[in-house]
N, C-alpha and C. Protein backbone atom coordinates (compact mmCIF):
# COMPACT_ATOMS: atom_id res chain seq x y z
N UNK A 1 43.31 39.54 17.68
CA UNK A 1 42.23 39.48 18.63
C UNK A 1 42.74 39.92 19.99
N UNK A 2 41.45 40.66 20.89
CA UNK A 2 42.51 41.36 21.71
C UNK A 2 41.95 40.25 23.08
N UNK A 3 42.74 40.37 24.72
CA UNK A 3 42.54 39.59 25.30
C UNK A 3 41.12 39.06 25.50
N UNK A 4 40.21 39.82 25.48
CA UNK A 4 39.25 40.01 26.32
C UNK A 4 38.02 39.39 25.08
N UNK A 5 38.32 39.60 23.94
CA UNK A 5 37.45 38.67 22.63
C UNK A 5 38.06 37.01 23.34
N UNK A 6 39.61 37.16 23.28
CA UNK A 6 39.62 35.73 23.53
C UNK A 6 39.12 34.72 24.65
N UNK A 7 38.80 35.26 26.23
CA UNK A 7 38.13 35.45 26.67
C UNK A 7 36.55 34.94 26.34
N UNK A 8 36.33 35.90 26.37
CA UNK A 8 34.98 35.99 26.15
C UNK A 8 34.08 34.27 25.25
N UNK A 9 35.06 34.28 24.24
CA UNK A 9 35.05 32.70 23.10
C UNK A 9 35.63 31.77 23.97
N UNK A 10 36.22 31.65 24.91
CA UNK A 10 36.43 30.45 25.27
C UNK A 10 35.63 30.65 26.70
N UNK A 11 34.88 31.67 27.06
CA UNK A 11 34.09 30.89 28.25
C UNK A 11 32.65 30.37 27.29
N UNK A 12 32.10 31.14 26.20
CA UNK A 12 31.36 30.84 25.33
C UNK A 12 31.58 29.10 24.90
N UNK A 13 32.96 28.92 24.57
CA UNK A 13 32.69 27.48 24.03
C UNK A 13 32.89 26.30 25.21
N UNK A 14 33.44 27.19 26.55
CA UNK A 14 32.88 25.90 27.85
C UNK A 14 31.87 25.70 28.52
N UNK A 15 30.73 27.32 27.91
CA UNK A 15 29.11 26.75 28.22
C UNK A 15 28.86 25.71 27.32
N UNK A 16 29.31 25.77 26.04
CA UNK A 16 28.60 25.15 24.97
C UNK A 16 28.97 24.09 25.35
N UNK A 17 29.58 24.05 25.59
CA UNK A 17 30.60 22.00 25.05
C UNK A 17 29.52 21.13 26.01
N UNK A 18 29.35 21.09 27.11
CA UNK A 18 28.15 20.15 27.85
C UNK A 18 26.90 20.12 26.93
N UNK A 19 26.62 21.05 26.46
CA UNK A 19 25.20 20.70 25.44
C UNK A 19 25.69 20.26 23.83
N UNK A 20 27.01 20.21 23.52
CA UNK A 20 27.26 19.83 22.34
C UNK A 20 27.61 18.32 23.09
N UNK A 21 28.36 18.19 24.20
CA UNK A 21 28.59 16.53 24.50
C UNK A 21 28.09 15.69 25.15
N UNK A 22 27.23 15.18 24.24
CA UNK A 22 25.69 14.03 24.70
C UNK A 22 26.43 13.53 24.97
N UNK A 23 25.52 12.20 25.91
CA UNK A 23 26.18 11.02 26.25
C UNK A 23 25.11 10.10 25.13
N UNK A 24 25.71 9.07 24.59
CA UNK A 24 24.45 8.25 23.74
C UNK A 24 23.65 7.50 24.51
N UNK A 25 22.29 7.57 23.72
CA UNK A 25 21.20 7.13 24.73
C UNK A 25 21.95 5.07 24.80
N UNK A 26 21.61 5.09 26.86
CA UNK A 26 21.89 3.79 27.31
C UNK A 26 20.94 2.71 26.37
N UNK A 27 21.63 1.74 26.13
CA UNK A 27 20.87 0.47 25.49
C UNK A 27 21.20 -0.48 25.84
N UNK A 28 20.34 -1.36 26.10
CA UNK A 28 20.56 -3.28 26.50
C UNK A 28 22.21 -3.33 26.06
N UNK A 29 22.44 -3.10 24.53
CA UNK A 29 23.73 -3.90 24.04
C UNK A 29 25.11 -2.84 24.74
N UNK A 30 24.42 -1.69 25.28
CA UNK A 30 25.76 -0.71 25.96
C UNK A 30 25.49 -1.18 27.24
N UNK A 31 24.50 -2.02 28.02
CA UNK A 31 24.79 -2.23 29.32
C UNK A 31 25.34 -3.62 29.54
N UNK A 32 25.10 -4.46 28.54
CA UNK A 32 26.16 -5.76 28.60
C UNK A 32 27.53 -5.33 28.17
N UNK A 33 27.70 -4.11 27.29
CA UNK A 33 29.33 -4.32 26.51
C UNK A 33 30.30 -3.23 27.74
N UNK A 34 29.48 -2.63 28.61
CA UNK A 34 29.76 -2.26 30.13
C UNK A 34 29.81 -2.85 31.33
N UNK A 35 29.52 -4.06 31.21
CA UNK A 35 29.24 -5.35 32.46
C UNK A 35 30.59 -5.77 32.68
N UNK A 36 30.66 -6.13 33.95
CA UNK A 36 31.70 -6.83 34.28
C UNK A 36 31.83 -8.07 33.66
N UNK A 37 33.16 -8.42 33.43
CA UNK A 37 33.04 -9.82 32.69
C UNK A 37 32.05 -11.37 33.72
N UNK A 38 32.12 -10.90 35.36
CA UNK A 38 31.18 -12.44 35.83
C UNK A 38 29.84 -12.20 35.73
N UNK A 39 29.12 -10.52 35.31
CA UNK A 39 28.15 -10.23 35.06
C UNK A 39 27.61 -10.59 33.37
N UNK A 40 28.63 -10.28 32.73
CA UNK A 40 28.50 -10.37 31.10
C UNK A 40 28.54 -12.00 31.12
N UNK A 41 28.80 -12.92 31.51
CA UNK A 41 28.45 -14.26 31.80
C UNK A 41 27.51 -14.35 32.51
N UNK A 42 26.70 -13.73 33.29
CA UNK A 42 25.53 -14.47 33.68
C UNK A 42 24.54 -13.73 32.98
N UNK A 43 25.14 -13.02 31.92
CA UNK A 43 23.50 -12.09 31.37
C UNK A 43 23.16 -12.78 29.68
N UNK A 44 24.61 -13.58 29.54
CA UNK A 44 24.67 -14.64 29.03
C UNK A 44 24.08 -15.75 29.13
N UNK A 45 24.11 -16.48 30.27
CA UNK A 45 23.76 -17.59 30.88
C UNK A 45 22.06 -17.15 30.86
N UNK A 46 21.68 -16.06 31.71
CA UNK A 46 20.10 -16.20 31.30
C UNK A 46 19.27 -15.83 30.31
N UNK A 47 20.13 -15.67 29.27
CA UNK A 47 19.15 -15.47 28.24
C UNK A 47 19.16 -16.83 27.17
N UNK A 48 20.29 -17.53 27.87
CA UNK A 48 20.30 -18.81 27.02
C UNK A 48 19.54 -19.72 27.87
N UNK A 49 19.59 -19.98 29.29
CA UNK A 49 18.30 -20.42 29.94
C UNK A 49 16.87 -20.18 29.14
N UNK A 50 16.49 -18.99 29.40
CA UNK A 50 15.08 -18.70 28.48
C UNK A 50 14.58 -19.41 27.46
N UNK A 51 15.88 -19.11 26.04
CA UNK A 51 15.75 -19.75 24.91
C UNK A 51 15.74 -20.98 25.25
N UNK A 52 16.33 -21.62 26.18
CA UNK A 52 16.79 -23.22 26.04
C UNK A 52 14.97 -23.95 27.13
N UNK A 53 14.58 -22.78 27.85
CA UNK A 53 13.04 -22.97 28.14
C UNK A 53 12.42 -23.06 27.13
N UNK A 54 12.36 -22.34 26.20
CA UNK A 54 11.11 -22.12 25.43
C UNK A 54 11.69 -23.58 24.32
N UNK A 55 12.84 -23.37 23.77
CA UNK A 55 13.25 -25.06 22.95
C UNK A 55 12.51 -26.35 23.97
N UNK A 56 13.09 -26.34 25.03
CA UNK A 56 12.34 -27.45 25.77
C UNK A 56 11.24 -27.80 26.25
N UNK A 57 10.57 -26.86 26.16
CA UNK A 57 8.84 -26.87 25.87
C UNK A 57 8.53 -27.16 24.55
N UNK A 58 8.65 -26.50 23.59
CA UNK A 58 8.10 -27.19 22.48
C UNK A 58 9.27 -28.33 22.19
N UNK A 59 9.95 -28.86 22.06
CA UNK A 59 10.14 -29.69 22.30
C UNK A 59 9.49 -31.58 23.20
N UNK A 60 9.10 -30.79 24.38
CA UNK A 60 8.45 -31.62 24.74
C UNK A 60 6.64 -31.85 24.37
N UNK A 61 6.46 -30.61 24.05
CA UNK A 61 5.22 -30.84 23.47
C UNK A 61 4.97 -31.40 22.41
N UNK A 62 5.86 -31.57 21.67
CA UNK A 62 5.83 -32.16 20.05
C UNK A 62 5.60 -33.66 19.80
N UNK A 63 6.83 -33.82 20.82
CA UNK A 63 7.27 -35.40 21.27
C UNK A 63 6.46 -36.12 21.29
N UNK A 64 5.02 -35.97 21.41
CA UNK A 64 3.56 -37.39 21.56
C UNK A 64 3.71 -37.62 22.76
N UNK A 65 3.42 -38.79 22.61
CA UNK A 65 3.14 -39.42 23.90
C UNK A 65 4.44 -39.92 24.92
N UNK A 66 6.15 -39.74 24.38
CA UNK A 66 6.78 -39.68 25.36
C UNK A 66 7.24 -38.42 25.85
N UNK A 67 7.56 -38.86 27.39
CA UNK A 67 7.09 -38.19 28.56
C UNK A 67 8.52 -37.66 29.23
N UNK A 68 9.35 -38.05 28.39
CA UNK A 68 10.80 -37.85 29.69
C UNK A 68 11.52 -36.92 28.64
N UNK A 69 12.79 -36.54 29.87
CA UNK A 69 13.52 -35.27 29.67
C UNK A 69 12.54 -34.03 29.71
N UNK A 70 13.55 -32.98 30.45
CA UNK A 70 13.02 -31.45 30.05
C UNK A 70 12.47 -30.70 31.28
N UNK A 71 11.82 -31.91 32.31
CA UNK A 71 10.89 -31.21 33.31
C UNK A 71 11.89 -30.52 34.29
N UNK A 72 12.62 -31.48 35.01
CA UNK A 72 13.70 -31.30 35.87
C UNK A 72 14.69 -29.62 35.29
N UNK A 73 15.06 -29.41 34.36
CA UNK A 73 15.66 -28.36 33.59
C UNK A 73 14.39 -26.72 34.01
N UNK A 74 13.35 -27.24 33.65
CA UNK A 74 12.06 -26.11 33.98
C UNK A 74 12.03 -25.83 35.12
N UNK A 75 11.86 -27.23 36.12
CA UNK A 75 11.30 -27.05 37.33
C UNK A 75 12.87 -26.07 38.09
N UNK A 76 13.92 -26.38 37.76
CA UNK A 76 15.08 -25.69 38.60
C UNK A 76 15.17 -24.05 38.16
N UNK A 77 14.97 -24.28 36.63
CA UNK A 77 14.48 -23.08 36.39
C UNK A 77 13.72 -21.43 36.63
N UNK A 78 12.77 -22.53 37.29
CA UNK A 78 11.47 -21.73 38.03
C UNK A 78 11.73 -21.09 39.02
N UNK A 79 13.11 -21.56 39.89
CA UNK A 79 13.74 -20.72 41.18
C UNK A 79 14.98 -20.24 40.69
N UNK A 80 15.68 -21.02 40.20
CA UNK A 80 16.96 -21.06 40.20
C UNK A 80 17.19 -19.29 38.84
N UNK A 81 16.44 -19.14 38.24
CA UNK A 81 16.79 -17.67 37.31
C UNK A 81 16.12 -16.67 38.09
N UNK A 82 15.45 -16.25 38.72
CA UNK A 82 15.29 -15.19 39.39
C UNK A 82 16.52 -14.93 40.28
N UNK A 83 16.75 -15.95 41.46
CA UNK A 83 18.00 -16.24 42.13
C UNK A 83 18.91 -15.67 41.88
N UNK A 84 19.36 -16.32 40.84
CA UNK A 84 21.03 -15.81 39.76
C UNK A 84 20.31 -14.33 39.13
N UNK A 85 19.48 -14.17 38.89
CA UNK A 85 19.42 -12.42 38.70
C UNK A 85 19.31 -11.80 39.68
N UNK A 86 18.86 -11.76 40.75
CA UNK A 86 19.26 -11.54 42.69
C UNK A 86 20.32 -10.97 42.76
N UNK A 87 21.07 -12.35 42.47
CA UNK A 87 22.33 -12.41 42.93
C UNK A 87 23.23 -11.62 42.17
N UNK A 88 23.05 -11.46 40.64
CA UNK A 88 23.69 -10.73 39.70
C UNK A 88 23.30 -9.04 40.07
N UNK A 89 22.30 -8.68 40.20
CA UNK A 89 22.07 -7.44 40.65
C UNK A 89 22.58 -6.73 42.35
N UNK A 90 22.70 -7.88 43.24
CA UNK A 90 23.10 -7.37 44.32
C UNK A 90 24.86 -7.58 44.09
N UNK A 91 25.57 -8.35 43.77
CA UNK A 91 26.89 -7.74 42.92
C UNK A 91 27.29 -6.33 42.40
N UNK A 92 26.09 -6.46 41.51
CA UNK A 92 26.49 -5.12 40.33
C UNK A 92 26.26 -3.75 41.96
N UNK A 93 24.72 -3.86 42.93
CA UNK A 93 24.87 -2.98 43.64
C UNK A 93 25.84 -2.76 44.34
N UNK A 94 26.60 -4.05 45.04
CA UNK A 94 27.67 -3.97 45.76
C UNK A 94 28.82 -2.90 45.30
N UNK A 95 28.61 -3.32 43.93
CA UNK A 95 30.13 -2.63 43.19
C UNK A 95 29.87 -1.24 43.17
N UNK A 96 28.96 -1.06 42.86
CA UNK A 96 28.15 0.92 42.70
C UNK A 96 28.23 1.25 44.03
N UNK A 97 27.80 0.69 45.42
CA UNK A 97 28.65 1.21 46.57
C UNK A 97 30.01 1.36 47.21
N UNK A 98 30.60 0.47 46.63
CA UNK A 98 31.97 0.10 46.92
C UNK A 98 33.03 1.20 46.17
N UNK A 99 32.13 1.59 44.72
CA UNK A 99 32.68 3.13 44.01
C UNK A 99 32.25 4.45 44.25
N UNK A 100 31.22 4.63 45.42
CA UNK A 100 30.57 5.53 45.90
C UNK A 100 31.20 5.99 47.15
N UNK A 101 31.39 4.92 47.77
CA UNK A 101 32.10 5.09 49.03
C UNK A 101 33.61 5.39 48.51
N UNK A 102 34.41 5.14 48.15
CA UNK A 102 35.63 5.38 47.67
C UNK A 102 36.04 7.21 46.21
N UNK A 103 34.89 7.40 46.31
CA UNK A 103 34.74 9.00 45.88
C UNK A 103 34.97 10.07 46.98
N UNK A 104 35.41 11.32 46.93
CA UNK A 104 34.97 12.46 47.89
C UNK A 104 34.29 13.19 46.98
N UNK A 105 32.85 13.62 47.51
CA UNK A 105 32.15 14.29 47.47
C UNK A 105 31.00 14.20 46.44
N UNK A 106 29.92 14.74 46.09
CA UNK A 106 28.66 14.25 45.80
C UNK A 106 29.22 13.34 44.23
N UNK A 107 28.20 12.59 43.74
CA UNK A 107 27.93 11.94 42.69
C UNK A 107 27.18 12.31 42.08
N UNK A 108 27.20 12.43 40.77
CA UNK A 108 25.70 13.23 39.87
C UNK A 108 25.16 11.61 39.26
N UNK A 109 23.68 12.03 39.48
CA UNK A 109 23.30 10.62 39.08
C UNK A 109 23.50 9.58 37.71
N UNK A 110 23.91 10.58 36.63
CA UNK A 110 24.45 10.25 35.28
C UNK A 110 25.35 8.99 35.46
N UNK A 111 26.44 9.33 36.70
CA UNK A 111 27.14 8.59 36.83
C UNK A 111 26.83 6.92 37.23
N UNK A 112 26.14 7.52 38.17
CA UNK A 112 25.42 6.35 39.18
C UNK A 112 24.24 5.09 38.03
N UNK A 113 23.65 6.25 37.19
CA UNK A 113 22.50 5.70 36.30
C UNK A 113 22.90 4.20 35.49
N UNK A 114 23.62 4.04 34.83
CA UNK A 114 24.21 3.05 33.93
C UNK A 114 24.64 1.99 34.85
N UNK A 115 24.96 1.92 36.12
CA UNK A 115 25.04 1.04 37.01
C UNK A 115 23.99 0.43 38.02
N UNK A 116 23.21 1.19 37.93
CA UNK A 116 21.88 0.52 38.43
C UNK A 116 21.27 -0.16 36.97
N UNK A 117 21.62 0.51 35.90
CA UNK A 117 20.47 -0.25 34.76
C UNK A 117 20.63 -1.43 34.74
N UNK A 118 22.43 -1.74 34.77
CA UNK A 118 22.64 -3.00 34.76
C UNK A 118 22.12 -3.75 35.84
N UNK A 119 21.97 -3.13 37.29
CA UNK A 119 21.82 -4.70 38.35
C UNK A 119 20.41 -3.95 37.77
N UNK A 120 19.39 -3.65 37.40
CA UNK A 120 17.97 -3.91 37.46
C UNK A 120 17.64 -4.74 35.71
N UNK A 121 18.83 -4.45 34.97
CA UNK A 121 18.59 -5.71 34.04
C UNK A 121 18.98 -7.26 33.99
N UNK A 122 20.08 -7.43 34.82
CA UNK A 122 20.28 -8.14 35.58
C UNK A 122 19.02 -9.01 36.04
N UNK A 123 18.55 -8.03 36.83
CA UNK A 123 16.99 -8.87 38.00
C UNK A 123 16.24 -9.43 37.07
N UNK A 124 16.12 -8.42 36.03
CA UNK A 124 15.04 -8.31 35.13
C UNK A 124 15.01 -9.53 34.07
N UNK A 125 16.28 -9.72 33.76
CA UNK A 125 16.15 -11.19 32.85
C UNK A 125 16.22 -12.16 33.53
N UNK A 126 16.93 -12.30 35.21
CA UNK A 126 16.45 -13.13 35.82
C UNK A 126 14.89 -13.65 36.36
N UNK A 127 13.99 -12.65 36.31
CA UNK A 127 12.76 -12.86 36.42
C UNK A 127 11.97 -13.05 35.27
N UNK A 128 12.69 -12.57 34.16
CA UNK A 128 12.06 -13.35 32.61
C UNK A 128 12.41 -14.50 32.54
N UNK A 129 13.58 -15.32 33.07
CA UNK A 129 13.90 -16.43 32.42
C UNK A 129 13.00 -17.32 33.44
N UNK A 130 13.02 -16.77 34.83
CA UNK A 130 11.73 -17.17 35.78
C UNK A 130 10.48 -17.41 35.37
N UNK A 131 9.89 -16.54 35.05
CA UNK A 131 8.54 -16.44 34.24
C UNK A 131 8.30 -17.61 33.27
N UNK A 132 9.28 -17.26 32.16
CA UNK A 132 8.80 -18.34 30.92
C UNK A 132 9.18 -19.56 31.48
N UNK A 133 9.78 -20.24 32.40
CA UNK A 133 10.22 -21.29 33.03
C UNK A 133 8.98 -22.11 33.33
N UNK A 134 8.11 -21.20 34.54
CA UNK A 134 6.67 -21.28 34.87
C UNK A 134 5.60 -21.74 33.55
N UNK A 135 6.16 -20.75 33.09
CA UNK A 135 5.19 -20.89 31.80
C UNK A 135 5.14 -21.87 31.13
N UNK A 136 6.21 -22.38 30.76
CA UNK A 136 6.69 -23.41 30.11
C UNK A 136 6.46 -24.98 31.23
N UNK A 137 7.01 -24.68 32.21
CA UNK A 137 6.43 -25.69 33.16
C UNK A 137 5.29 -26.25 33.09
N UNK A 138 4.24 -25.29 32.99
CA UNK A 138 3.14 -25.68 33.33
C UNK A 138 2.55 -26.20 31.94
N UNK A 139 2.60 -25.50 31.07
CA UNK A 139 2.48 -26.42 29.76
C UNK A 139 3.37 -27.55 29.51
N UNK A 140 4.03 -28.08 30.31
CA UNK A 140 4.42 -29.15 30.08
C UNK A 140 3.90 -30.28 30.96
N UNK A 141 3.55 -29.65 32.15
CA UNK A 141 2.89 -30.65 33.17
C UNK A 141 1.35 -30.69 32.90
N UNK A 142 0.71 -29.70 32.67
CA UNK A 142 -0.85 -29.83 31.90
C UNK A 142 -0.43 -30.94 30.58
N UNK A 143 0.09 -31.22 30.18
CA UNK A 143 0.27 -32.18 28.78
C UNK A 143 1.07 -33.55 29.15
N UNK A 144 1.75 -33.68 30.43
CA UNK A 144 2.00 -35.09 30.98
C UNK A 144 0.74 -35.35 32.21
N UNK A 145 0.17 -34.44 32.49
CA UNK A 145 -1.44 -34.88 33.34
C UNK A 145 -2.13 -35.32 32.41
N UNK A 146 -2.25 -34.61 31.26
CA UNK A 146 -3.56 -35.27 29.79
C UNK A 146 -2.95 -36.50 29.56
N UNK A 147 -1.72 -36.75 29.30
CA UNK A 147 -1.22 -37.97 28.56
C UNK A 147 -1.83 -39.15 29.72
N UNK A 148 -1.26 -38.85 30.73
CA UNK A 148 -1.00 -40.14 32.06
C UNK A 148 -2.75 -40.10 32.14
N UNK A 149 -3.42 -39.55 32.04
CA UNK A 149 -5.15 -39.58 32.28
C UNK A 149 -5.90 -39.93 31.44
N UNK A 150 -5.77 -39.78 30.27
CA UNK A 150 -6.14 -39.74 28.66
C UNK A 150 -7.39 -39.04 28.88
N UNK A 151 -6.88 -37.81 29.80
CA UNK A 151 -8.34 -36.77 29.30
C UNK A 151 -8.46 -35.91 28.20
């Protein structure tokens, strides 16, 4: 082969190679197994909050007519998981500036992308575990108002 074939095939296979090398599409389980380990503990922590909402609602709904345990757990709930997803997402942003600033010269957003998913999933299960908290709250306090009233 003479220079200029060889050439020619290897600028051919360094157009190609970017369209032969996907990146795999981002998923929930690639943005926790990419988390920092105090992030991969709190994305932990609120999804076991949630579950441990929704157990302690039915739970307490089941129970009849006694009335204790469970509320106190909801009611902290109700602030306290949005908060810690706040807080987990303005971390994760911190860190995506702190690697932005310490680059020379532009960033392609590919890069940048997978680090915002995380602080906006982050927020995001913090405001789910928020939500069903509420949710759960309130079906639990509509059902200790019926009990204490016997409406």
């Amino acid at each position: 082969m003479s220079r200029s074939s060889i050439a020619i095939v290897a600028a051919a296979a360094a157009l190609a190679l970017p369209a032969v090398a996907q990146a795999a599409p981002l998923t929930p389980l690639a943005i926790f197994g990419d988390a920092a380990p105090p992030m991969k503990l709190l994305i932990l922590a609120l999804a076991a909050a949630t579950v441990a909402a929704v157990v302690v609602c039915a739970l307490k709904l089941a129970s009849g007519p006694k009335l204790t345990g469970g509320s106190a757990f909801l009611s902290g709930l109700r602030l306290g998981g949005p908060l810690a997803g706040l807080l987990g997402a303005s971390y994760t942003s911190l860190m995506i500036f702190i690697g932005l600033s310490n680059v020379a010269g532009p960033v392609p957003m590919k890069v940048i992308a997978p680090g915002v998913a995380e602080a906006l999933f982050i927020l995001g299960l913090g405001v789910l575990a928020g939500s069903v908290a509420v949710i759960a709250n309130w079906a639990v306090e509509a059902r200790i108002d019926r009990m204490v009233l016997k409406a």
